[in-house]
Protein backbone atom coordinates (compact mmCIF):
# COMPACT_ATOMS: atom_id res chain seq x y z
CA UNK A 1 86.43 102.20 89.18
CA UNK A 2 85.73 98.61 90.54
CA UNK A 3 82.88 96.70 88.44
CA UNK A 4 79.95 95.16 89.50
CA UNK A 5 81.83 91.88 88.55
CA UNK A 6 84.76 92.82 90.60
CA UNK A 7 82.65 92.93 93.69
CA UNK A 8 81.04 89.57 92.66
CA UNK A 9 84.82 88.12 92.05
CA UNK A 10 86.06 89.88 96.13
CA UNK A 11 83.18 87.99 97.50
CA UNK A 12 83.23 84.84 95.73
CA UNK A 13 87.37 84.64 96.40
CA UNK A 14 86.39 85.19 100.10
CA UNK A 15 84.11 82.56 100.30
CA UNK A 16 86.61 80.22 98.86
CA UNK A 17 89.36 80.92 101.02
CA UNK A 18 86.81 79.94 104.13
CA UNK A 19 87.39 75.91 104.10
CA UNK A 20 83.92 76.22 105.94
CA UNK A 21 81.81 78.17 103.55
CA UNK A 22 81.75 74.73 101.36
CA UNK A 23 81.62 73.08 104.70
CA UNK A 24 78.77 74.60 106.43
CA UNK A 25 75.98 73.91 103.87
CA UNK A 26 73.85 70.44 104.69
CA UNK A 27 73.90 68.06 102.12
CA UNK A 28 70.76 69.39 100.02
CA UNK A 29 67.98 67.00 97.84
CA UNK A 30 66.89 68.40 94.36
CA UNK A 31 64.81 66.37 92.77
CA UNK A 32 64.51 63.89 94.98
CA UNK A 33 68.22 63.04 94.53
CA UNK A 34 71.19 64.38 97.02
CA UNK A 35 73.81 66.81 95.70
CA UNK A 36 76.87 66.15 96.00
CA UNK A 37 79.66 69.10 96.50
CA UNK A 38 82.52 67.22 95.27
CA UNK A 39 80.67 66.45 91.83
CA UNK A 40 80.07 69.45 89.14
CA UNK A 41 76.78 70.88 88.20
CA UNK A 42 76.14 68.71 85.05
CA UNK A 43 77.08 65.48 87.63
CA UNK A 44 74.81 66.28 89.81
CA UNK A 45 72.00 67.67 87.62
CA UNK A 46 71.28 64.60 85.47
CA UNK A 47 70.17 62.80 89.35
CA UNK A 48 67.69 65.48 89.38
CA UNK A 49 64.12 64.11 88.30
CA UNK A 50 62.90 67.88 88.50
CA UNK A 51 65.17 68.63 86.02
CA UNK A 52 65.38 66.36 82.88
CA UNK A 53 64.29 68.86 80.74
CA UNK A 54 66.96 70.84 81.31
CA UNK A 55 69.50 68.41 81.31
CA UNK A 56 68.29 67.43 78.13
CA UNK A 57 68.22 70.93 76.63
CA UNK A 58 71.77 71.47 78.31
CA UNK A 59 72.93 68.67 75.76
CA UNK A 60 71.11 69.39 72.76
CA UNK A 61 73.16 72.89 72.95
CA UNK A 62 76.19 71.16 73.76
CA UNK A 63 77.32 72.91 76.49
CA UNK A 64 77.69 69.81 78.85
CA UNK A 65 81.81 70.02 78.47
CA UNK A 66 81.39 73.86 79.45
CA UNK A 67 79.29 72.85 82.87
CA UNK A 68 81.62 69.91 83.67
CA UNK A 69 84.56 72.37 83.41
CA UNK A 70 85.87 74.11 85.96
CA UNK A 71 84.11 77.57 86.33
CA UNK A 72 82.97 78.70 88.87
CA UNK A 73 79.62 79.01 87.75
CA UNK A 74 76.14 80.38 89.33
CA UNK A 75 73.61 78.41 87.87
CA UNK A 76 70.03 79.43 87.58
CA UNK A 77 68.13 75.89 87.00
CA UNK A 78 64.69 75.94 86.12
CA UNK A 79 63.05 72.68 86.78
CA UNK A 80 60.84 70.86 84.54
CA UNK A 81 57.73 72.78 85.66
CA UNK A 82 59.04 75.94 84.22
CA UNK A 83 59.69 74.48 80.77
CA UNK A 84 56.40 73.15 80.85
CA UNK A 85 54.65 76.70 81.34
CA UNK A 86 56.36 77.91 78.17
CA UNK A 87 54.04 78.44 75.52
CA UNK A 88 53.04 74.69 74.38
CA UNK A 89 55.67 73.58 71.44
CA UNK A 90 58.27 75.97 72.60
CA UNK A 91 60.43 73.46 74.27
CA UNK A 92 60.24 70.83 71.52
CA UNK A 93 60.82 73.38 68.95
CA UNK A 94 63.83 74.83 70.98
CA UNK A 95 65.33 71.17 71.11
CA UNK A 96 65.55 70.93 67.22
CA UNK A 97 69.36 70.73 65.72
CA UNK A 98 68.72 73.87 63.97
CA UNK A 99 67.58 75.99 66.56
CA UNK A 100 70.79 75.06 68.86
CA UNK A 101 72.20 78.67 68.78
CA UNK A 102 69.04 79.77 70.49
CA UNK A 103 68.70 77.36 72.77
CA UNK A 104 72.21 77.57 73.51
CA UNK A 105 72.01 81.68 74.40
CA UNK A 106 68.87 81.07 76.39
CA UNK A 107 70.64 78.55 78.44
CA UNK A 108 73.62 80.49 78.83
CA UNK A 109 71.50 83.48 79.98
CA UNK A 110 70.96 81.21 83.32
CA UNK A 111 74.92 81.17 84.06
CA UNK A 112 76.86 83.69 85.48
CA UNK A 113 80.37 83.45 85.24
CA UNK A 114 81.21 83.43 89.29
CA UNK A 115 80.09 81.50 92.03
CA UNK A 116 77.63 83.60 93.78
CA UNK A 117 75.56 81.81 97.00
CA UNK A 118 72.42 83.50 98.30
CA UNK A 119 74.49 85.40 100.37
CA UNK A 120 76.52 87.31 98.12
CA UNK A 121 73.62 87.87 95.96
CA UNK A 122 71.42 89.55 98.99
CA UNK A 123 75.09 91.64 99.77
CA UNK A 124 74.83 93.03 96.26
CA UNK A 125 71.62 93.73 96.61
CA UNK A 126 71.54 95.75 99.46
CA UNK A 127 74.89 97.60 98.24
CA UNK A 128 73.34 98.53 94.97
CA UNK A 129 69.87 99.63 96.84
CA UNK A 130 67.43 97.06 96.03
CA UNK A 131 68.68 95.30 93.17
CA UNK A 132 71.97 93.81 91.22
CA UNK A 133 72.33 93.46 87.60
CA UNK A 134 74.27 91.11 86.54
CA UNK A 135 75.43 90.06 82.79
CA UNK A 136 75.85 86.20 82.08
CA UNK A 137 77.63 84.17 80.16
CA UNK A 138 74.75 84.34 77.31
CA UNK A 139 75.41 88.09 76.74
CA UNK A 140 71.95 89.01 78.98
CA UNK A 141 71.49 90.54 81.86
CA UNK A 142 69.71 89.82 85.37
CA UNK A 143 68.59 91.58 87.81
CA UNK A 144 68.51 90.43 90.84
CA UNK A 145 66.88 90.92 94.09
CA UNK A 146 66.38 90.16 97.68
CA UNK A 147 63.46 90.43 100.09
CA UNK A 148 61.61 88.79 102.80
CA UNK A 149 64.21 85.93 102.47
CA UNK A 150 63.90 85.29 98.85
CA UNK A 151 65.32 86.16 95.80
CA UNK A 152 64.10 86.93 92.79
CA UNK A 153 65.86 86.85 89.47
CA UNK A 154 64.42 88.89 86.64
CA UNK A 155 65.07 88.88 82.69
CA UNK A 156 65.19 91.59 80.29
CA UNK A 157 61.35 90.53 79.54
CA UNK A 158 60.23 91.10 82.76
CA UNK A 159 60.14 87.25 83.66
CA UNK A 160 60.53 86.99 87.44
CA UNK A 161 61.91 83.69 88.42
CA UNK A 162 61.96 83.13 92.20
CA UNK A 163 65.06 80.92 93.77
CA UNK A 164 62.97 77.93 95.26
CA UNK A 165 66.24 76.15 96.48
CA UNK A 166 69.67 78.24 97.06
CA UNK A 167 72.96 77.64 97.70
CA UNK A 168 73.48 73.62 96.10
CA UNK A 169 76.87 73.65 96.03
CA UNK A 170 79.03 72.27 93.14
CA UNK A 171 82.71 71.41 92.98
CA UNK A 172 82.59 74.27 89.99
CA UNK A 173 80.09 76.56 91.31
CA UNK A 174 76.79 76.53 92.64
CA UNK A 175 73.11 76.10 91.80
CA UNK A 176 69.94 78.22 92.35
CA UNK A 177 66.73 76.39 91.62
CA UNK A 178 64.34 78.81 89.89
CA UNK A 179 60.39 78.24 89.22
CA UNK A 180 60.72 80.11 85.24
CA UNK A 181 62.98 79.83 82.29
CA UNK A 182 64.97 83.30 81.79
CA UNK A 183 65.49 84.61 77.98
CA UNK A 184 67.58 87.20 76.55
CA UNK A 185 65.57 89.81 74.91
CA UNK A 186 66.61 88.65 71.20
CA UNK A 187 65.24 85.55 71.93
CA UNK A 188 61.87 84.67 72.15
């Protein structure tokens, strides 16, 4: 019986084989900085002014070697906003050597383990009837859903992040620029 995973892997592979899937996107701005397709996610991230706080929470876990590597990954990024509407001290506490387990689950609950554009995501939607649940690298799961031209990406706390910017391709994956910071059920 194929996996939800397996579907994710058939469409991914057949967006890679089309030279113009990587191709047809326009060079997109996060941050106020360009992306570039032919750098990885961490590459490209730290240009992103929308998105030190992540960056910096992406090294305090150490997981910049995993990003850089070759994946493919679907990154969820929340921007800086999204920290910031985390209970106040939750960020700074999270950045703290001795919480870097935590912080390093909650950050891998953004990254799924396939590169998955806006496309796919609204194909798995509509094949599963509304929504797609996903697991992540982090152990969690998403669910995930399409409508009116958005998607939505939800926790297992019932945090609904919306995708503000889709499809910024990586050379390892691709990023999905979400308004909230998703955590694993364990975690906060």
């Amino acid at each position: 019986m194929p996996t939800k995973f397996s579907h994710l892997a058939s469409l991914t592979l057949a967006a890679a084989l089309s030279v113009g899937a990587v191709t047809a996107y326009a060079q997109v701005m996060v941050g106020g900085a360009p992306m570039y397709a032919n750098k990885d996610i961490i590459d490209n991230a730290v240009n992103s002014k929308d998105h030190t706080t992540l960056v910096a929470a992406v090294k305090a876990a150490g997981l910049v070697d995993t990003l850089k590597g070759p994946g493919p990954f679907t990154v969820f990024a929340p921007t800086n906003e999204a920290f910031a509407a985390l209970p106040a001290g939750t960020v700074d506490t999270l950045l703290k050597p001795e919480n870097k387990e935590t912080l390093s689950t909650i950050l891998a609950c953004h990254v799924i383990p396939a590169k998955a554009l806006s496309t796919d995501i609204v194909g798995m939607v509509e094949a599963d009837g509304g929504e797609h649940v996903v697991d992540t690298v982090g152990g969690c799961k998403l669910t995930l859903k399409a409508a009116d031209g958005k998607v939505t990406v939800t926790d297992e706390n019932g945090t609904v992040a919306n995708v503000t910017i889709a499809d910024v391709i990586q050379s390892n994956g691709v990023i999905h620029v979400i308004d909230a910071v998703l955590t694993p059920k364990s975690a906060m």
